[in-house]
Protein backbone atom coordinates (compact mmCIF):
# COMPACT_ATOMS: atom_id res chain seq x y z
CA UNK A 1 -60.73 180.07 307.72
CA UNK A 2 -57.43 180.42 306.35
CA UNK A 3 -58.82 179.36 302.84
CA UNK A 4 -61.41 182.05 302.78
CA UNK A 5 -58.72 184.84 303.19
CA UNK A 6 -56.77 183.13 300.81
CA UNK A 7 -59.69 183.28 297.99
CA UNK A 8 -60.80 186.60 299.76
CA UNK A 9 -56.99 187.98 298.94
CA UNK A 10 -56.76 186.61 295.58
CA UNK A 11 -59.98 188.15 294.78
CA UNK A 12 -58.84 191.71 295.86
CA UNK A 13 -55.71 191.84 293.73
CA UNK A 14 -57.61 190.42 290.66
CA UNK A 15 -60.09 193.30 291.10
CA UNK A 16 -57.36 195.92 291.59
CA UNK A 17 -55.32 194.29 288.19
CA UNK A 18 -58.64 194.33 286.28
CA UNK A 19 -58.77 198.23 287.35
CA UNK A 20 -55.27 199.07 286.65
CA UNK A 21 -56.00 197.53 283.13
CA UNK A 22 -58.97 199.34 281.95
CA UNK A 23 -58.05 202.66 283.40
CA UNK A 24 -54.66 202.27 281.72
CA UNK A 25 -52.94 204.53 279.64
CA UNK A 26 -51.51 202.19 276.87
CA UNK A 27 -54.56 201.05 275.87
CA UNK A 28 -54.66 201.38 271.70
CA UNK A 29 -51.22 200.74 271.22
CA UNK A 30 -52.08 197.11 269.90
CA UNK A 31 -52.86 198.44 266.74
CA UNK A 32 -50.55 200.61 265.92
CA UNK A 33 -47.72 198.09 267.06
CA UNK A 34 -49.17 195.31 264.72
CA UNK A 35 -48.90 198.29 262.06
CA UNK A 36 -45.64 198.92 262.85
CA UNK A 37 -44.55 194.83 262.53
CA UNK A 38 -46.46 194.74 258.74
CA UNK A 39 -44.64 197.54 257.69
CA UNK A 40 -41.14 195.90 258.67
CA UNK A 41 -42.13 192.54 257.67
CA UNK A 42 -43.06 193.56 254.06
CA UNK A 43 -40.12 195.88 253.77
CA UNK A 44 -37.69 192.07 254.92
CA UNK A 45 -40.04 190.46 251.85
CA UNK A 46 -38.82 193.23 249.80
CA UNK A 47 -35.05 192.82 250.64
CA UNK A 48 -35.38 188.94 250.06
CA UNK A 49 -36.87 189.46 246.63
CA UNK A 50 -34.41 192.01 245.30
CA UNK A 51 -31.70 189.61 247.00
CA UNK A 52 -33.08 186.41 245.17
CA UNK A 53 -33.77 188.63 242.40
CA UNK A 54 -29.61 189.59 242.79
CA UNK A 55 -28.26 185.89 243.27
CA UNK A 56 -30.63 184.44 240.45
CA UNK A 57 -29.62 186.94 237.55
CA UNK A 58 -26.20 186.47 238.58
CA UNK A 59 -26.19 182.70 238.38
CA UNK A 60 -27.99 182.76 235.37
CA UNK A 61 -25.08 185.31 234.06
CA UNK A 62 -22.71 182.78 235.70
CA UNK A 63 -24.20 180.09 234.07
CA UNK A 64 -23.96 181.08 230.19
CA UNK A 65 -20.44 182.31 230.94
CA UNK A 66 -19.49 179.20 231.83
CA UNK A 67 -21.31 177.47 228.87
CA UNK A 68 -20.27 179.81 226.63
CA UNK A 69 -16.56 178.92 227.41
CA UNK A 70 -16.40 175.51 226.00
């Protein structure tokens, strides 16, 4: 008997969360958050090509300095 209102129990809140989820207000936002994440992640792309893009000419620069030295 206990087991039944154990299952029966179980049951009830699952219904109620299932509710609670559809009639929720913050349904949508999924989208616009996975926007949101692009946008940042191509704008940290960005910074590591300009820095690359820095480091590299500057090597390079570096580099026939040194050579041109000798």
């Amino acid at each position: 008997m206990l087991d039944t209102q154990v299952i029966m129990y179980v049951i009830d809140l699952l219904s109620a969360r299932i509710a609670e989820a559809r009639l929720g207000l913050d349904r949508g936002d999924v989208a616009e958050k996975i926007v949101i994440v692009g946008v940042f992640v191509a704008l940290a792309i960005a910074v590591g090509v300009l820095v690359t893009h820095a480091v590299t000419g500057d090597a390079v620069q570096i580099a026939h300095q040194i050579g041109g030295s000798k």
